[in-house]
C-alpha atoms as a PDB file:
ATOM      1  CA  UNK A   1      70.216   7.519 -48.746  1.00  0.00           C
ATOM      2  CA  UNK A   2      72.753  10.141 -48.357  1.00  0.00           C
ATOM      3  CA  UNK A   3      73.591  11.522 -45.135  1.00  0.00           C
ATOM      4  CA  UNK A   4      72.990  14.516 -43.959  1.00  0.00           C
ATOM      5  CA  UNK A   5      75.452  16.837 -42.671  1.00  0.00           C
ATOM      6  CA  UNK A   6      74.770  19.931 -40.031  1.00  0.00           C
ATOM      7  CA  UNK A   7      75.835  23.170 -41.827  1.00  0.00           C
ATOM      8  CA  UNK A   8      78.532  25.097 -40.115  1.00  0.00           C
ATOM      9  CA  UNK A   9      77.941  26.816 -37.116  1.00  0.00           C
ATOM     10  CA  UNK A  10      76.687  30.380 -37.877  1.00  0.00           C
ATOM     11  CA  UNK A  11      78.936  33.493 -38.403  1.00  0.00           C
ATOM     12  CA  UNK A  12      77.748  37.049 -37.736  1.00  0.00           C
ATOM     13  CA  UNK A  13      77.650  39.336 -41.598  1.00  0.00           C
ATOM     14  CA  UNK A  14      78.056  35.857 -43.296  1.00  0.00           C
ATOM     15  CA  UNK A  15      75.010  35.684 -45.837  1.00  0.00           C
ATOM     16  CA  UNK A  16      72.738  32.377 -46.447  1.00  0.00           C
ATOM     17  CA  UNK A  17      70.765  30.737 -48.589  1.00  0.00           C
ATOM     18  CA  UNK A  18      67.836  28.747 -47.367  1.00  0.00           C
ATOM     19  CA  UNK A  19      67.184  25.965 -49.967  1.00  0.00           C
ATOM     20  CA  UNK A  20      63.724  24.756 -49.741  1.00  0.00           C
ATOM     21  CA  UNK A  21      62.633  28.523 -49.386  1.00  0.00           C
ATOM     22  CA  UNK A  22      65.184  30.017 -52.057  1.00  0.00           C
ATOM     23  CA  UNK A  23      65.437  33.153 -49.547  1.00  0.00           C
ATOM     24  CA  UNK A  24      68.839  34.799 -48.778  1.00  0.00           C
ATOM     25  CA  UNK A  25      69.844  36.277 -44.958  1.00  0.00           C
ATOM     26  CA  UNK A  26      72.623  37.773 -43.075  1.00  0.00           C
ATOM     27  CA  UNK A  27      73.371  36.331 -39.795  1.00  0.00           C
ATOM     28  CA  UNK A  28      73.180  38.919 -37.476  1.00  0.00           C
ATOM     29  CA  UNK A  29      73.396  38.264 -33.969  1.00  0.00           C
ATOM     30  CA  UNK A  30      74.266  34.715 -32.161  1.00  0.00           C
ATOM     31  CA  UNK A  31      73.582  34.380 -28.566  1.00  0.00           C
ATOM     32  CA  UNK A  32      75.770  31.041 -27.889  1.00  0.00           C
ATOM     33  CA  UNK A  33      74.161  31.222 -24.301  1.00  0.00           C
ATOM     34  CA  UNK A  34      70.353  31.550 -25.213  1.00  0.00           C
ATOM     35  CA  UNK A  35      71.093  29.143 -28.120  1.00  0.00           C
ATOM     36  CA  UNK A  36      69.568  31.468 -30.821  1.00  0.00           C
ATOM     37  CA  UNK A  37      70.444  32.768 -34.133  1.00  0.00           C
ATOM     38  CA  UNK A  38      69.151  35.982 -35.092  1.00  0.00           C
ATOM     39  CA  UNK A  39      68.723  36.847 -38.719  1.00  0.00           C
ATOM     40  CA  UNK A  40      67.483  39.296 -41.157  1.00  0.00           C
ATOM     41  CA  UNK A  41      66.139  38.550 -44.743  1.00  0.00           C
ATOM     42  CA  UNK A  42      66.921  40.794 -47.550  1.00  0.00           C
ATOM     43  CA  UNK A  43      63.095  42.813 -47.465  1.00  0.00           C
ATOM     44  CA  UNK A  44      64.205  43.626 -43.593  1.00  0.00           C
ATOM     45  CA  UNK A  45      62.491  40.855 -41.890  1.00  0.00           C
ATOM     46  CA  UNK A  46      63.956  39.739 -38.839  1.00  0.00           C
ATOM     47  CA  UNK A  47      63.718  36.391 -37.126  1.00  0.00           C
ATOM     48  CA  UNK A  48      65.422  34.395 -34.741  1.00  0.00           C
ATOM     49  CA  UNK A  49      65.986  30.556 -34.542  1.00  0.00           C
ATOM     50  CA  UNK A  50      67.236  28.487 -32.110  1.00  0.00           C
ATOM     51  CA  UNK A  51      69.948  26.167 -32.781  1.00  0.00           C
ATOM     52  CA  UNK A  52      68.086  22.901 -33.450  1.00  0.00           C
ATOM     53  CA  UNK A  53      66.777  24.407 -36.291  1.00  0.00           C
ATOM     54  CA  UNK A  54      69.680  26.058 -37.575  1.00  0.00           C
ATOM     55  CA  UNK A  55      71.349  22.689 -37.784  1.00  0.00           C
ATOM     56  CA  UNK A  56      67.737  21.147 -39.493  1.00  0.00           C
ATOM     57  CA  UNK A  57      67.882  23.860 -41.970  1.00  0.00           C
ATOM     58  CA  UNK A  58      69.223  23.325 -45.168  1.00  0.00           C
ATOM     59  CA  UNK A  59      71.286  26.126 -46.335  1.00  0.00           C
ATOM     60  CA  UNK A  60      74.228  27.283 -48.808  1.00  0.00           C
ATOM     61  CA  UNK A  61      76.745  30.264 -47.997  1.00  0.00           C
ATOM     62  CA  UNK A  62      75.208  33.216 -50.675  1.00  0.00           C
ATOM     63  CA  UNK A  63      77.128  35.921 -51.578  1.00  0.00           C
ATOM     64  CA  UNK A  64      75.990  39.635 -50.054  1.00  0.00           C
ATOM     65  CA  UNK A  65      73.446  41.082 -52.381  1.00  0.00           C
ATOM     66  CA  UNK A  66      74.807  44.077 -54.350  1.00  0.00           C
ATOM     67  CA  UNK A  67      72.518  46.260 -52.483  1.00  0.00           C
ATOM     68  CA  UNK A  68      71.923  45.278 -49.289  1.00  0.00           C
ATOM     69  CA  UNK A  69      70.473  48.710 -48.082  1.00  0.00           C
ATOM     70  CA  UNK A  70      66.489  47.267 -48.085  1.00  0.00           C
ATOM     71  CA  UNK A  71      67.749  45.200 -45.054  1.00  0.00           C
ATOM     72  CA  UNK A  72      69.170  48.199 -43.167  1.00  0.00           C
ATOM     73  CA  UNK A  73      65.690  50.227 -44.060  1.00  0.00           C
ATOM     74  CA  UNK A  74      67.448  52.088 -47.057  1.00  0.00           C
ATOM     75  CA  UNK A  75      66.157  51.795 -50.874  1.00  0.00           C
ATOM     76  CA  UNK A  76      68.351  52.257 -53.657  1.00  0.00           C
ATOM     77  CA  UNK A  77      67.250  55.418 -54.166  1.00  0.00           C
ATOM     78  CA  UNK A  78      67.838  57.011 -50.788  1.00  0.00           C
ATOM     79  CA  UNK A  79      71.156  59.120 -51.616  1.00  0.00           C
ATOM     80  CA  UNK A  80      73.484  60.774 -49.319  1.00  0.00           C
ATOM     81  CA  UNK A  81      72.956  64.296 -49.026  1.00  0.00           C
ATOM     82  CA  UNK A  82      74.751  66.977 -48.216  1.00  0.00           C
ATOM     83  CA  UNK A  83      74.172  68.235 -44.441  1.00  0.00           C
ATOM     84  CA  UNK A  84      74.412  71.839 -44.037  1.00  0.00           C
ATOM     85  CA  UNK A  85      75.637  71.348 -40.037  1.00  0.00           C
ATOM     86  CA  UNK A  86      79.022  70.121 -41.147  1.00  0.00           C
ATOM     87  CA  UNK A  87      79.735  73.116 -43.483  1.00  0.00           C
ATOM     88  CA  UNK A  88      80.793  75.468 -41.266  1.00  0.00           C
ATOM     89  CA  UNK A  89      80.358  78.630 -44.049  1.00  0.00           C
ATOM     90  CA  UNK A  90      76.117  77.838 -43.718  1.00  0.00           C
ATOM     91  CA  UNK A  91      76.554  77.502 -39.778  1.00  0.00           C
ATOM     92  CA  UNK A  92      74.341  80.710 -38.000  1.00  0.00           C
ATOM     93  CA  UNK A  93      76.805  82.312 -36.034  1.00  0.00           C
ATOM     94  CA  UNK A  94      75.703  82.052 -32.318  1.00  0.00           C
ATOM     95  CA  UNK A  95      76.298  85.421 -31.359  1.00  0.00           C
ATOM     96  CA  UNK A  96      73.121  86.608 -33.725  1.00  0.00           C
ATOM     97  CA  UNK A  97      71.015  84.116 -31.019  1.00  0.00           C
ATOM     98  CA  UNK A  98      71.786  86.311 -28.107  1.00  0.00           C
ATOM     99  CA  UNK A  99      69.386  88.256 -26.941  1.00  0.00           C
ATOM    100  CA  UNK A 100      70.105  92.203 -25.588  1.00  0.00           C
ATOM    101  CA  UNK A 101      70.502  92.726 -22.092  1.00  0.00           C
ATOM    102  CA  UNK A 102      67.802  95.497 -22.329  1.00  0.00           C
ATOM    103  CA  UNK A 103      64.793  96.234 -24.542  1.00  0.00           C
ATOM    104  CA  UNK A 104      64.286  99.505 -26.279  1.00  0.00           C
ATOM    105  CA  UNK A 105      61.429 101.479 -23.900  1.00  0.00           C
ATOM    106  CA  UNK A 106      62.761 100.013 -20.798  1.00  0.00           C
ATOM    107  CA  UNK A 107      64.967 100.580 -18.003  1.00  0.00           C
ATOM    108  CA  UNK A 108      66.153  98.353 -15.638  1.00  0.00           C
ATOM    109  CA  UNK A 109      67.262 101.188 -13.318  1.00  0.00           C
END
């Protein structure tokens, strides 16, 4: 019977494969205190283990997916788009949002 080594400890942005479950996920948060490993799977799924079973689990280091955007809530389709506040020749020009001291018909004196 072979023995079983622990994998290595966790790294935050390092990506995973779980073995038994085939499913790949980026380390994202480790709380050394709490003991907990916090990861998220490649649909956006996030869970959190606790040591124990980061050292029962047997994994592989996967390379990042070539689109990693479903993870962070972004499809492959969502594209960058122009926006019109940092183009400062579509800016309104604040002085046109200033109301006149007085309104035709009335007198303030």
């Amino acid at each position: 019977m072979a023995s079983r080594h622990p994998p290595a400890p966790p790294v935050v942005g390092e990506w995973y494969q779980e073995i038994e479950s085939n499913l790949c996920f980026e380390v994202v948060a480790v709380d050394s205190a709490g003991g907990t490993i916090d990861i998220q799977y490649l649909d956006g799924a996030i869970d959190e283990l606790d040591s124990d079973s980061w050292d029962m689990m047997p994994l592989l280091p996967a390379e990042p997916p070539e689109d990693p955007g479903p993870a962070y809530g972004m499809s492959s389709l969502d594209e960058w788009q122009d926006d019109l506040s940092g183009n400062p020749a579509d800016w309104i020009d604040p002085l046109n949002t200033i109301e006149a001291d007085f309104y035709q018909g009335f007198d303030d004196l």
